[in-house]
Every structure is written in structure tokens, then in C-alpha cells.
PDB file of N, CA and C in Angstrom:
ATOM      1  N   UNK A   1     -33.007 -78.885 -61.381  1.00  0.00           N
ATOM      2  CA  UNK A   1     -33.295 -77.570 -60.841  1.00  0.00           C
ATOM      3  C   UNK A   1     -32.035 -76.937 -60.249  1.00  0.00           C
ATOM      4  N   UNK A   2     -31.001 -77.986 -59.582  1.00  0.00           N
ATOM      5  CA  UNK A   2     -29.946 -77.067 -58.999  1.00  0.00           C
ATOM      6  C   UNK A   2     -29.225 -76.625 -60.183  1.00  0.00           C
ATOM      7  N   UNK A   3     -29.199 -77.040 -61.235  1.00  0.00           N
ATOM      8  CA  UNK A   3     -27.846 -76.685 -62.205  1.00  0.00           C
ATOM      9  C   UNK A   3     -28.615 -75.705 -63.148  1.00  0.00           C
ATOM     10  N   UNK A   4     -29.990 -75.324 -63.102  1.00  0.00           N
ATOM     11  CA  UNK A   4     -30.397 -74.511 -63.230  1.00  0.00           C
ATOM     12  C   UNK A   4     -30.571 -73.193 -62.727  1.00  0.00           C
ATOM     13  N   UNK A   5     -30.263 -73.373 -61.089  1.00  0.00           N
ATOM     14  CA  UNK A   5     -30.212 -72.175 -60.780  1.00  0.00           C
ATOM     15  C   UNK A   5     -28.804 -71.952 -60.326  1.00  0.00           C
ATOM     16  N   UNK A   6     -27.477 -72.837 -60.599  1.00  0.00           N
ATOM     17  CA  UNK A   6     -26.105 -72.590 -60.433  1.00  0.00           C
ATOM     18  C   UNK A   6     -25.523 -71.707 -61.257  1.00  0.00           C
ATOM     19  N   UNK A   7     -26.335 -72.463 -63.207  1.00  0.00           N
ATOM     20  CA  UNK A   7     -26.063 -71.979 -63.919  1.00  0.00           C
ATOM     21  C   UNK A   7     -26.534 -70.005 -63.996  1.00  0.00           C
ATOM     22  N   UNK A   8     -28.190 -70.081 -63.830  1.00  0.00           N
ATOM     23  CA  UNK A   8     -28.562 -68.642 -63.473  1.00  0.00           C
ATOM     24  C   UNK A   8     -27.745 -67.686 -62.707  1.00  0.00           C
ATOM     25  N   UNK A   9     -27.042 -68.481 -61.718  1.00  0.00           N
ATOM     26  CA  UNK A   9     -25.888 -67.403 -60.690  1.00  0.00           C
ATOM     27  C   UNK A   9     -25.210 -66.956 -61.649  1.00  0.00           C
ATOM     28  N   UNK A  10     -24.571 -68.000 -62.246  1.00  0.00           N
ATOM     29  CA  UNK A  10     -23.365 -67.847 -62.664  1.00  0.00           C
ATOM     30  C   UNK A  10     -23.380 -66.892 -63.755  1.00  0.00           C
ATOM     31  N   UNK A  11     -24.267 -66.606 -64.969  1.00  0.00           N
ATOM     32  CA  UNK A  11     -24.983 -66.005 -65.838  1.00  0.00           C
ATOM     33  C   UNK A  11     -25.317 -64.170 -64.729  1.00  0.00           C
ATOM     34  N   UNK A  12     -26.020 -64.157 -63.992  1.00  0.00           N
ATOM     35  CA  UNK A  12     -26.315 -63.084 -63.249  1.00  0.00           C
ATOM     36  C   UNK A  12     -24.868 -62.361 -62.184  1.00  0.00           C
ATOM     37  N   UNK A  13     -24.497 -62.772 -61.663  1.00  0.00           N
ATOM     38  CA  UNK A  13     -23.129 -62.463 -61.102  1.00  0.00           C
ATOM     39  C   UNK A  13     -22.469 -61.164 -61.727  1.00  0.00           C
ATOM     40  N   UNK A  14     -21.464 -61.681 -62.395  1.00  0.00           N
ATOM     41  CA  UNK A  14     -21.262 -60.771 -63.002  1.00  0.00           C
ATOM     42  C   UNK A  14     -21.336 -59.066 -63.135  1.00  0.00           C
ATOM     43  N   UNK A  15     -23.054 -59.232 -63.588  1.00  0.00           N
ATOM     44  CA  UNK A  15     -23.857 -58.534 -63.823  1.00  0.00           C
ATOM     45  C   UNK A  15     -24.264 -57.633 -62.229  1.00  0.00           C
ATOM     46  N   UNK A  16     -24.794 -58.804 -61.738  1.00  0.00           N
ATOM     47  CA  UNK A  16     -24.945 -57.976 -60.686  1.00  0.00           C
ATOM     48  C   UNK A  16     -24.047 -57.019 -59.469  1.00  0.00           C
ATOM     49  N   UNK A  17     -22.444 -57.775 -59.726  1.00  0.00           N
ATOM     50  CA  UNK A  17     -21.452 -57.111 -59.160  1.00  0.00           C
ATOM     51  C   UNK A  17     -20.869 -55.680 -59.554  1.00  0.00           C
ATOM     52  N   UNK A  18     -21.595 -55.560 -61.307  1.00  0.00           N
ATOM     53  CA  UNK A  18     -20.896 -54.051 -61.309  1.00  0.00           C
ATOM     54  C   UNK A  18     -22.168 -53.310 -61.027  1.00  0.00           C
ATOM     55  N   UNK A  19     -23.078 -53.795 -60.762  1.00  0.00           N
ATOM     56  CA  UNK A  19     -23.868 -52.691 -60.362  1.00  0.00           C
ATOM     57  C   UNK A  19     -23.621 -52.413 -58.997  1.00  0.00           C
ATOM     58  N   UNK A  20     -23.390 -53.136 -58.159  1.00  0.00           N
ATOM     59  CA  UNK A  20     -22.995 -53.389 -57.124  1.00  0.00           C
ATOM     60  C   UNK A  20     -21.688 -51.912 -57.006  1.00  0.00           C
ATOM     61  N   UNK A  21     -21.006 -52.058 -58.079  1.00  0.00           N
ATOM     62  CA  UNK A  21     -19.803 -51.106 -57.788  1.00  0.00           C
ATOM     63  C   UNK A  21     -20.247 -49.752 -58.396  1.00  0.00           C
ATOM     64  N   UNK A  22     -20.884 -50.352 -59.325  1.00  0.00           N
ATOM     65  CA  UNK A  22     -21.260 -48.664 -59.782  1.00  0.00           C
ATOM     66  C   UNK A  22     -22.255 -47.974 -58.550  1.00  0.00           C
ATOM     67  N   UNK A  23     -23.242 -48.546 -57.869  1.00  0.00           N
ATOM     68  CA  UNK A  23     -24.196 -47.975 -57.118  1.00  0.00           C
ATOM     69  C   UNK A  23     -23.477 -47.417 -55.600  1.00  0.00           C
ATOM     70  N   UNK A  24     -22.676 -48.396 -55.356  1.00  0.00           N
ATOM     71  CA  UNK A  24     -21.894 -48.313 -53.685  1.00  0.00           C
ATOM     72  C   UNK A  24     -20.793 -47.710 -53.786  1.00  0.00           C
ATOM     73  N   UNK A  25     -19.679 -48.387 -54.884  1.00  0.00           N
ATOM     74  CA  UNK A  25     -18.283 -47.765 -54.999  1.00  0.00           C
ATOM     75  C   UNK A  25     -17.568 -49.601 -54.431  1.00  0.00           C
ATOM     76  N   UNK A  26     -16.305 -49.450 -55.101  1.00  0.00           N
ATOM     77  CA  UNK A  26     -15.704 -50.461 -54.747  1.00  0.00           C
ATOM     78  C   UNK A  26     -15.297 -51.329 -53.572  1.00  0.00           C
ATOM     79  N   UNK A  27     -15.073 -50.370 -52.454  1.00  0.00           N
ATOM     80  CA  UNK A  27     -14.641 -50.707 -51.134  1.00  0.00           C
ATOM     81  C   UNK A  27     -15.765 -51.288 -50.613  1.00  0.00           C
ATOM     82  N   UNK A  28     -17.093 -50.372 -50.627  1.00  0.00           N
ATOM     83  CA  UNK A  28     -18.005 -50.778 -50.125  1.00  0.00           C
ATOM     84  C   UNK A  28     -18.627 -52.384 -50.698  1.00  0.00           C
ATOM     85  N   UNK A  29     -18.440 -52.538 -51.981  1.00  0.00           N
ATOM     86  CA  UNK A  29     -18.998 -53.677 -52.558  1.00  0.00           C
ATOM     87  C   UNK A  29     -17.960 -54.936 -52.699  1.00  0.00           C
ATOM     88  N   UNK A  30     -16.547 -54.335 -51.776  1.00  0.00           N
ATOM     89  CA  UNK A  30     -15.602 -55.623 -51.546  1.00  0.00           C
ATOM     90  C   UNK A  30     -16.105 -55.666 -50.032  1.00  0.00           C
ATOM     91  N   UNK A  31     -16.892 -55.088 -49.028  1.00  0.00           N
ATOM     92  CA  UNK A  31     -16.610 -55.336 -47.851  1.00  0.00           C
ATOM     93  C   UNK A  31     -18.307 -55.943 -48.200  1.00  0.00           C
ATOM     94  N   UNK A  32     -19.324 -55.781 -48.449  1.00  0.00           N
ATOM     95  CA  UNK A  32     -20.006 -56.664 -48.969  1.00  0.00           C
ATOM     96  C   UNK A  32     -19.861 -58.019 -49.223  1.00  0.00           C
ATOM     97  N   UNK A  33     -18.723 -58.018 -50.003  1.00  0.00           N
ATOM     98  CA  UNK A  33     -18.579 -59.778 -50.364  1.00  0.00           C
ATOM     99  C   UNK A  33     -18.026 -60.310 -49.646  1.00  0.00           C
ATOM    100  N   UNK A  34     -17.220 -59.828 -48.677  1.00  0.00           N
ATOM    101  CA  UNK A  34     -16.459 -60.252 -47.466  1.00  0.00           C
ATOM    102  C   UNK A  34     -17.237 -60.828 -46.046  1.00  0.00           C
ATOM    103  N   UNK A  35     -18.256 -60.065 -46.204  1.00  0.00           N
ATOM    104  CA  UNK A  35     -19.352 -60.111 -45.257  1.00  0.00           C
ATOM    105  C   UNK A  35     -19.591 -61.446 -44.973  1.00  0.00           C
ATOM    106  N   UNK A  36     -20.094 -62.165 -45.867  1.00  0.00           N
ATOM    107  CA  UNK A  36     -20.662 -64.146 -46.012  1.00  0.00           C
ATOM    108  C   UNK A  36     -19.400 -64.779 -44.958  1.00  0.00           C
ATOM    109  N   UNK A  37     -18.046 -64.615 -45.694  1.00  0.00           N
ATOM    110  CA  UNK A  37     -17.038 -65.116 -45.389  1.00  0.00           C
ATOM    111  C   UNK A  37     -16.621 -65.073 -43.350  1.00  0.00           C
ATOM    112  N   UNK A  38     -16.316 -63.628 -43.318  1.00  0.00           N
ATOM    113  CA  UNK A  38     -16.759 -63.055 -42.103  1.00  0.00           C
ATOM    114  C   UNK A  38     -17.624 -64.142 -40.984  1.00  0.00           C
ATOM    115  N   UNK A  39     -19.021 -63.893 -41.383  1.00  0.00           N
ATOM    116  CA  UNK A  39     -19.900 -64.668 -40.674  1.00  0.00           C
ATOM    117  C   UNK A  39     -19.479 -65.739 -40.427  1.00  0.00           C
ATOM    118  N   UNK A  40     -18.942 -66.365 -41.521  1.00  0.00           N
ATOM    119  CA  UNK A  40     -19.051 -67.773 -41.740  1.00  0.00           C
ATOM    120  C   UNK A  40     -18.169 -68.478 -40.640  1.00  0.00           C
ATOM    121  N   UNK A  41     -16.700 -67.543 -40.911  1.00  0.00           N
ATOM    122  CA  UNK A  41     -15.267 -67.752 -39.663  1.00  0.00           C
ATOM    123  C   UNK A  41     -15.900 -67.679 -38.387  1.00  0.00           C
ATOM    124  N   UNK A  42     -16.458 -66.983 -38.068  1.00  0.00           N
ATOM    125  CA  UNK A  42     -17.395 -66.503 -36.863  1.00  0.00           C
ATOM    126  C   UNK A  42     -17.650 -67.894 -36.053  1.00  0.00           C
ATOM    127  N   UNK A  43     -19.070 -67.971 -36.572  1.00  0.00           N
ATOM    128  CA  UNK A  43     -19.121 -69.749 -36.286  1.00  0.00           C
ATOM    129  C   UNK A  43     -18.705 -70.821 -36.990  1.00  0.00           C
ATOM    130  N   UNK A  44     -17.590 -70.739 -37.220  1.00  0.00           N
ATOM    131  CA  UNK A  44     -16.971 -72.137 -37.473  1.00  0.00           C
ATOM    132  C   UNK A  44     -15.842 -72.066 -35.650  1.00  0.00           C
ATOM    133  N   UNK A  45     -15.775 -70.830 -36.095  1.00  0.00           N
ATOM    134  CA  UNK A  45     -14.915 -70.865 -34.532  1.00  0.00           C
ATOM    135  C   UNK A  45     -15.895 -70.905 -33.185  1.00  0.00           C
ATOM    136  N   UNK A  46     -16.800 -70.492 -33.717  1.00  0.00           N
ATOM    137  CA  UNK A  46     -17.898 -70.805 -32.215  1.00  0.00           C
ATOM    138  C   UNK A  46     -17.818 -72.441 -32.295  1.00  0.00           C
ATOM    139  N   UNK A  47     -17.878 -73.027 -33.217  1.00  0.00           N
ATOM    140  CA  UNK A  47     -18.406 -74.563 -33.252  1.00  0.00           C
ATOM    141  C   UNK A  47     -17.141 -74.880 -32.586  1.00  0.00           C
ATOM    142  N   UNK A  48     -15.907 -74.822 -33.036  1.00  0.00           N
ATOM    143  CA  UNK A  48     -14.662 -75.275 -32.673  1.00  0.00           C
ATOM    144  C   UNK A  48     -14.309 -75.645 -31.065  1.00  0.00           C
ATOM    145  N   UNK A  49     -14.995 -73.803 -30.197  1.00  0.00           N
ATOM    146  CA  UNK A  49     -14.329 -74.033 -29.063  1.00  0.00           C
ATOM    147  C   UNK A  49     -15.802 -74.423 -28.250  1.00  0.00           C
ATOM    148  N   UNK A  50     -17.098 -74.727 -29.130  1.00  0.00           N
ATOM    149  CA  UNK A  50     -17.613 -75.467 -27.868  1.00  0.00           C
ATOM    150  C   UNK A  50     -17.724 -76.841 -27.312  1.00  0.00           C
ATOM    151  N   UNK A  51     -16.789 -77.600 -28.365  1.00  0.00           N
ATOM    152  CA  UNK A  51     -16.751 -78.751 -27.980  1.00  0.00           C
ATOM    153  C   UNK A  51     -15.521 -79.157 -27.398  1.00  0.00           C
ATOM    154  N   UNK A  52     -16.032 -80.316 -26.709  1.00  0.00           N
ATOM    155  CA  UNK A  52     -15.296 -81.113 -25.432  1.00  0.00           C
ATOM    156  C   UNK A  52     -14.569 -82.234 -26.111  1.00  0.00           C
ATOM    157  N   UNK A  53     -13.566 -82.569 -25.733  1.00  0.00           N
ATOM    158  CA  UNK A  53     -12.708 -83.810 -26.036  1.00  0.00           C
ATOM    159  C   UNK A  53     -13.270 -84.674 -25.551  1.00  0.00           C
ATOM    160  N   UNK A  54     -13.305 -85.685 -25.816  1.00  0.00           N
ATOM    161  CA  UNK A  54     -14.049 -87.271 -25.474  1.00  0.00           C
ATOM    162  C   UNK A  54     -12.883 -87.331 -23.983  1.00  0.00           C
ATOM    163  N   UNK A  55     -13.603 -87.901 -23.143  1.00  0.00           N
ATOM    164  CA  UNK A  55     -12.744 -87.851 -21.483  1.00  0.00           C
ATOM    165  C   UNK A  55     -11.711 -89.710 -21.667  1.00  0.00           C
ATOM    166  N   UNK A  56     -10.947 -89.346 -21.031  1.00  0.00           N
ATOM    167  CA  UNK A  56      -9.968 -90.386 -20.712  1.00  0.00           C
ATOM    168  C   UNK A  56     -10.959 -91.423 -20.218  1.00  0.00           C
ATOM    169  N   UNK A  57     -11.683 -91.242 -19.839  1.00  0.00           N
ATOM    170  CA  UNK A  57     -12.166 -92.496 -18.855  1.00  0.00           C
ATOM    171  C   UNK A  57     -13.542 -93.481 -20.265  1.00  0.00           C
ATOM    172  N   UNK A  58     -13.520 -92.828 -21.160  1.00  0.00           N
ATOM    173  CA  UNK A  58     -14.283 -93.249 -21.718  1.00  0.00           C
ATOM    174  C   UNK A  58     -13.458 -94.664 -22.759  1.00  0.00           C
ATOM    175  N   UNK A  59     -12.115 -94.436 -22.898  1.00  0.00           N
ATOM    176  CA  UNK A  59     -11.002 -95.759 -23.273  1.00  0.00           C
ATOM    177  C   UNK A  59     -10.367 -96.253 -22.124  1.00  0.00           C
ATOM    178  N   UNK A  60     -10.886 -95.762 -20.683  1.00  0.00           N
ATOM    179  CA  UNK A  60     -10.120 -96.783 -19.941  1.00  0.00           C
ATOM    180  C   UNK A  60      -9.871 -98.150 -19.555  1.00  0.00           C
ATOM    181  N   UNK A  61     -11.083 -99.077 -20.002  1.00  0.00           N
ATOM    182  CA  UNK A  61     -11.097-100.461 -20.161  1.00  0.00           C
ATOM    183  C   UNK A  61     -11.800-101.341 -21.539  1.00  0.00           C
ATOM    184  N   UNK A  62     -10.798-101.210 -22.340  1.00  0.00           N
ATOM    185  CA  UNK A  62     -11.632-102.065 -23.152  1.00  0.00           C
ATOM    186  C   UNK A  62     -11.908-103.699 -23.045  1.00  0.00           C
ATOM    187  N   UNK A  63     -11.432-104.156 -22.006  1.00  0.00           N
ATOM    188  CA  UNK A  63     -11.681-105.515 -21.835  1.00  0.00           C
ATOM    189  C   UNK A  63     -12.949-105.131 -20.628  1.00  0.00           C
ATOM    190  N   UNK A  64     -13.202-103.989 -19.809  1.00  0.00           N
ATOM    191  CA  UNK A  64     -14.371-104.004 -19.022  1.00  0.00           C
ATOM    192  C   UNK A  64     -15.370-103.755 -20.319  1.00  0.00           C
ATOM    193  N   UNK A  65     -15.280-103.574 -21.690  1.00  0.00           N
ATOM    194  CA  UNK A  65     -16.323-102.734 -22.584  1.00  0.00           C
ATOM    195  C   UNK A  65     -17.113-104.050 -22.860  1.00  0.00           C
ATOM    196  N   UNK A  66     -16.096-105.032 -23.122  1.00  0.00           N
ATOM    197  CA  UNK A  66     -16.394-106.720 -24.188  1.00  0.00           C
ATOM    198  C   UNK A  66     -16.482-107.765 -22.757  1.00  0.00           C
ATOM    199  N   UNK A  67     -16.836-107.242 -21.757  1.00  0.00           N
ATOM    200  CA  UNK A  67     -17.419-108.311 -20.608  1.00  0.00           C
ATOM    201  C   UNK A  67     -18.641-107.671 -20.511  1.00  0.00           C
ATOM    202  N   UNK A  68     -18.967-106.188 -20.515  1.00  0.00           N
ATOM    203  CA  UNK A  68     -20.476-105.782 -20.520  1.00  0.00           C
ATOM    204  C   UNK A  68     -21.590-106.302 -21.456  1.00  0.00           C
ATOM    205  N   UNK A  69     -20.229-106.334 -22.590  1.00  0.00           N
ATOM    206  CA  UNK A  69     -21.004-106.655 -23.917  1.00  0.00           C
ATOM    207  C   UNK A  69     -21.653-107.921 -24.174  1.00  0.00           C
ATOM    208  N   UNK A  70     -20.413-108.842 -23.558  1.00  0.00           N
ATOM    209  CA  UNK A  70     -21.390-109.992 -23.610  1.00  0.00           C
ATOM    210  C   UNK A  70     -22.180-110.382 -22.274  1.00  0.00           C
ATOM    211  N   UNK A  71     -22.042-109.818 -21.589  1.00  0.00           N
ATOM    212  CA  UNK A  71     -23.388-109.977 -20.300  1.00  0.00           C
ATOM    213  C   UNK A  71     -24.814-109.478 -21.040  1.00  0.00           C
ATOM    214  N   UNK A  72     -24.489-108.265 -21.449  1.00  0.00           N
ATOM    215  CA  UNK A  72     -25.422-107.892 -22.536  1.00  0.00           C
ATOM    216  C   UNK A  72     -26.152-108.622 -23.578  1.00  0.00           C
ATOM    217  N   UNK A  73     -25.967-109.589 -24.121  1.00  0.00           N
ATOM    218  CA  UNK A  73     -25.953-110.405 -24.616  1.00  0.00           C
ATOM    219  C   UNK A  73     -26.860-111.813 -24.664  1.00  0.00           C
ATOM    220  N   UNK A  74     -26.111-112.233 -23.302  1.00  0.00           N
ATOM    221  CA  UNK A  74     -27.073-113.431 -22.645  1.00  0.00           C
ATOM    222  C   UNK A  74     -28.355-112.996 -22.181  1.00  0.00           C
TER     223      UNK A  74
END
């Protein structure tokens, strides 16, 4: 089913882009396709700056990590 409807894009495209230019005009139907892209930068940069760096204190002992571990254990 996906390469069925990859292939259908790919087949329709085309097609549907000059109508696209004939109905809007060019500018308008490049700022159209730009649009997806746009969004997309948007939140990739929202995702970017809401995350936190893992804190220093979380590698500060790895020999306190493998004494928990094996207390853990027994």
C-alpha cells in the first residue's frame, strides 16, 4: 500500500503543481511549497531549545553507581 500511494504522488505531482501555478501564479505556489518546510524548521527548533543537558552530577560517581548496584542486588 505505501509504494502504492508513493508511486500515486509521484504520478499526480507534477500534475498537480501546474495547476497550482496556473490557478495562483508562481510566487504564490513557491511560497506554498515552502510552507511544509517553514513549519517544519519551526519545531525542530522548538524541540532543540527545550531540552536540558544531562546535569554534571548525574556522572559524578561511577564507583558510587556499581556499589548501589550491587547492594541492589543482594
Amino acid at each position: 500500500m505505501a509504494e502504492f500511494s508513493a508511486s500515486l504522488a509521484q504520478l499526480a505531482e507534477p500534475g498537480l503543481g501546474g495547476l497550482l501555478i496556473q490557478v495562483l501564479s508562481a510566487p504564490v505556489a513557491l511560497a506554498v511549497d515552502a510552507l511544509p518546510f517553514l513549519l517544519s524548521a519551526l519545531f525542530l527548533v522548538r524541540i532543540l531549545h527545550s531540552e536540558q543537558p544531562p546535569s554534571r552530577l548525574a556522572w559524578a560517581d561511577p564507583a558510587g553507581d556499581r556499589r548501589r548496584a550491587a547492594r541492589d542486588l543482594r
